[in-house]
C-alpha atoms as a PDB file:
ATOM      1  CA  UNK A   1     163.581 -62.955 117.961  1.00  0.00           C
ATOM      2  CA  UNK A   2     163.492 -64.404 114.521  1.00  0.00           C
ATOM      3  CA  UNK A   3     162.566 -62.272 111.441  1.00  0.00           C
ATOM      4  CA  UNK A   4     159.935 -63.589 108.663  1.00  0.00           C
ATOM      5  CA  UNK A   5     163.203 -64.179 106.503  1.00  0.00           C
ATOM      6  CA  UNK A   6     164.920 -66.160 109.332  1.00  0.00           C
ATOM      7  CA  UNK A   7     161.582 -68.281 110.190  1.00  0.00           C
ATOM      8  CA  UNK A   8     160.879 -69.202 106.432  1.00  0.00           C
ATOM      9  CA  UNK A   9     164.830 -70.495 106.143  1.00  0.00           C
ATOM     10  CA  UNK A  10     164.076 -72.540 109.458  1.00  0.00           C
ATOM     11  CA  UNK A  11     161.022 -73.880 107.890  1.00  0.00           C
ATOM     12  CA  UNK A  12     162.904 -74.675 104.463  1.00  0.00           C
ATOM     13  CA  UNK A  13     165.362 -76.838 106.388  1.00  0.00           C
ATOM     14  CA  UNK A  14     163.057 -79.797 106.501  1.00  0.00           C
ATOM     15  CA  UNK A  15     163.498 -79.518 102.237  1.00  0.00           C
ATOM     16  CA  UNK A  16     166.650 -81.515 103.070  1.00  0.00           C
ATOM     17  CA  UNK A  17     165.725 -84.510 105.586  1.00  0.00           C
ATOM     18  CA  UNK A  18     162.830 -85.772 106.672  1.00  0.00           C
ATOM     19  CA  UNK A  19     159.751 -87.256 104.672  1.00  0.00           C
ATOM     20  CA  UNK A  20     158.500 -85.267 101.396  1.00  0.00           C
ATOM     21  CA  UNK A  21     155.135 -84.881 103.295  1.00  0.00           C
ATOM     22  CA  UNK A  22     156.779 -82.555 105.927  1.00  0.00           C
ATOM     23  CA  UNK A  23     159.596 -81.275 103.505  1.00  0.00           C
ATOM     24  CA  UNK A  24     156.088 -80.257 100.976  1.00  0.00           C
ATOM     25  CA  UNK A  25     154.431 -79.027 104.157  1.00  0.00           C
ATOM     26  CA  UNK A  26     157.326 -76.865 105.348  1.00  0.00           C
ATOM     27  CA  UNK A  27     158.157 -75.394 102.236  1.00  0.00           C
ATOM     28  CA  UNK A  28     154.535 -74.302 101.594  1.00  0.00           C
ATOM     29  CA  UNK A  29     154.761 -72.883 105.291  1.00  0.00           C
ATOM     30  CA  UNK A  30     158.182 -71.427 104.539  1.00  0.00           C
ATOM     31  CA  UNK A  31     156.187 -69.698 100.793  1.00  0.00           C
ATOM     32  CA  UNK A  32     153.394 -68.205 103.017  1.00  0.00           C
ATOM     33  CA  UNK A  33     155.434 -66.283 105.316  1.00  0.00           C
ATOM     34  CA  UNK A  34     157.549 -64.841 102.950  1.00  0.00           C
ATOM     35  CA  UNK A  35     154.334 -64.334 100.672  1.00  0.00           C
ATOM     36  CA  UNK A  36     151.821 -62.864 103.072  1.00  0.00           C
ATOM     37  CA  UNK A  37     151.126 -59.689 105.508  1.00  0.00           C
ATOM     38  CA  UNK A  38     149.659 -59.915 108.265  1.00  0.00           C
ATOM     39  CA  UNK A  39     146.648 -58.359 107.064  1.00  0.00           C
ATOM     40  CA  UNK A  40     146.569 -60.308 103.468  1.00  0.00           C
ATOM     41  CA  UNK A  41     143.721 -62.899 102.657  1.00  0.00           C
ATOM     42  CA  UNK A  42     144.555 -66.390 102.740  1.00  0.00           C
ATOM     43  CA  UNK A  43     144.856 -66.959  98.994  1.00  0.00           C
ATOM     44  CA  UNK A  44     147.106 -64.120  98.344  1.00  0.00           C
ATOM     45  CA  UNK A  45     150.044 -66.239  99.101  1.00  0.00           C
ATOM     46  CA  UNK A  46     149.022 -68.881  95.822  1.00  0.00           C
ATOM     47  CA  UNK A  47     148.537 -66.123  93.987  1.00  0.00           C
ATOM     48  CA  UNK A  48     151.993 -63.993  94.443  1.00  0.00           C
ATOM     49  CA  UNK A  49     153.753 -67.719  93.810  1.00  0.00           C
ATOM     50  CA  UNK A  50     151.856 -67.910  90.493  1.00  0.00           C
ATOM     51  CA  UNK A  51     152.706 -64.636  89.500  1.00  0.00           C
ATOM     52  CA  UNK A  52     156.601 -65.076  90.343  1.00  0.00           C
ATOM     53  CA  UNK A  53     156.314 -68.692  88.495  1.00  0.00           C
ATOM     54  CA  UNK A  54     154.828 -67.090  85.629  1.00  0.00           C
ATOM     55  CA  UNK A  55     157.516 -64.438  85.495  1.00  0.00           C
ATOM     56  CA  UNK A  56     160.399 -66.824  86.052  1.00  0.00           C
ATOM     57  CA  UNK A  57     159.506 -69.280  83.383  1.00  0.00           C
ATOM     58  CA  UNK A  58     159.445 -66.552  80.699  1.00  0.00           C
ATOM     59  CA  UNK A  59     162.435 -64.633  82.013  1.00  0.00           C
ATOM     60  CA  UNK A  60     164.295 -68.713  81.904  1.00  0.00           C
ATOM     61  CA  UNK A  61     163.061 -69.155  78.253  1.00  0.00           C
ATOM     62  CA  UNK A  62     164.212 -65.410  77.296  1.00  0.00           C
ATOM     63  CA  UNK A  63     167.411 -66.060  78.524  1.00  0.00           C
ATOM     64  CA  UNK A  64     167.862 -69.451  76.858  1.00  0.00           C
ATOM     65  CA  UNK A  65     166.866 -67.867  73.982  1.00  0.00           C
ATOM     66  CA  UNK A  66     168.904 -65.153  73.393  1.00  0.00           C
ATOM     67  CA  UNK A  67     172.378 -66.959  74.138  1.00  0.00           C
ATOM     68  CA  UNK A  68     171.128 -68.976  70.923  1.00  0.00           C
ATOM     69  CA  UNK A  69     170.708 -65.290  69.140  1.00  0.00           C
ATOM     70  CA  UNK A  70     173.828 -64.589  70.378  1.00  0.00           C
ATOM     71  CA  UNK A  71     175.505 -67.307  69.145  1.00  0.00           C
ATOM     72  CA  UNK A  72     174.165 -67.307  65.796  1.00  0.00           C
ATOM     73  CA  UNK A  73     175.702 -63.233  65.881  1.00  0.00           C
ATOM     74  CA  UNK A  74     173.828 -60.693  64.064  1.00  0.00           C
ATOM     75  CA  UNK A  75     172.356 -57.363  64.864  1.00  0.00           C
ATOM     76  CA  UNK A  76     171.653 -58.607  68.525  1.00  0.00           C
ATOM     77  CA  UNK A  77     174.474 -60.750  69.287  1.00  0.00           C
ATOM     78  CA  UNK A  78     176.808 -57.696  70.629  1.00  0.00           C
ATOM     79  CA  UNK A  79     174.287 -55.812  72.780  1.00  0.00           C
ATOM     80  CA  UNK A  80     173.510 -59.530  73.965  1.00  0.00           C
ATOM     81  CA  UNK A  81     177.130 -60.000  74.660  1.00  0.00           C
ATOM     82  CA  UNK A  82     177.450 -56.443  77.197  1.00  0.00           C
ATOM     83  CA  UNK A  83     174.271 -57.329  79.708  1.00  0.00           C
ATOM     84  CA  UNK A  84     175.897 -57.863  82.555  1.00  0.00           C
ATOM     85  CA  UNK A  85     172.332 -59.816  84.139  1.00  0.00           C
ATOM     86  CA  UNK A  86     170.287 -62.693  82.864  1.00  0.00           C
ATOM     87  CA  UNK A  87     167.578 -60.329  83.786  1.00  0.00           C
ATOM     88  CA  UNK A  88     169.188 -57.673  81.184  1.00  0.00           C
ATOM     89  CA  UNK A  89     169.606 -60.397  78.434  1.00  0.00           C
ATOM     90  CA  UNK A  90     165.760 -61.306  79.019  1.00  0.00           C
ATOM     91  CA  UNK A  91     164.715 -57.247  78.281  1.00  0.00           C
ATOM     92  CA  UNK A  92     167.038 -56.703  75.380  1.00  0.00           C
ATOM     93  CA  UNK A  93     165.582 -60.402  73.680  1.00  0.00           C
ATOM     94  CA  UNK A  94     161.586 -59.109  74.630  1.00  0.00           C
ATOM     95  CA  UNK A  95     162.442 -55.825  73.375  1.00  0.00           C
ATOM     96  CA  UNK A  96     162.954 -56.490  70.375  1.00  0.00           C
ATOM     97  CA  UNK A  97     160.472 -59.168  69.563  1.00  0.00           C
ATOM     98  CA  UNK A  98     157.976 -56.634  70.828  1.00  0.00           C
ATOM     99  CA  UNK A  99     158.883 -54.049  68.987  1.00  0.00           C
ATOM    100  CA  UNK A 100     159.030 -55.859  65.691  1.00  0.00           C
ATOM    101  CA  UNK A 101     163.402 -56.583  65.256  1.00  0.00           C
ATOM    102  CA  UNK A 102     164.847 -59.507  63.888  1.00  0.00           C
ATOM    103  CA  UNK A 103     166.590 -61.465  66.393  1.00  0.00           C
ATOM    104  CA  UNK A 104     168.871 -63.324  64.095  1.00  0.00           C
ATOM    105  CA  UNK A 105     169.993 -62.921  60.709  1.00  0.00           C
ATOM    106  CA  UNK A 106     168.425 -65.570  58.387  1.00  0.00           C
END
């Protein structure tokens, strides 16, 4: 018997062959498993994928940004230099914007 994980991979195959109609349909098959309970509303699903989208487009344009601040050295560039994580990078960058720190020496 197949896990949700297993079926959603299954689904994503058609991403590679086929016609973008199925390869659209699968993959939006393949989101809603992975995405939804069994006992979840039918929009819950749209709404999880916004909120990783959301998440993943700022975490892409933190990262971007702060090998640029790193690069350009300064206060920032070292502790930029030791995260180990794209992920880490993207804190350390929104850290200190938020909390009012230069992020490159001007």
């Amino acid at each position: 018997m197949f896990g949700v994980v297993d079926a959603a991979l299954e689904l994503l195959g058609a991403l590679n062959s086929g016609p973008a109609s199925s390869a659209v349909v699968a993959g939006w098959a393949a989101m809603e498993a992975l995405l939804n309970g069994p006992t979840d509303s039918d929009i819950l699903a749209a709404d999880r994928m916004a909120s990783l989208v959301a998440c993943a487009f700022v975490r892409a344009e933190l990262t971007y940004l702060s090998y640029q601040v790193q690069k350009a050295g300064g206060a920032l560039a070292a502790t930029l230099a030791g995260c180990a994580t794209n992920r880490e990078r993207s804190l350390v960058l929104a850290s200190a914007v938020t909390g009012g720190q230069a992020i490159c020496d001007l």
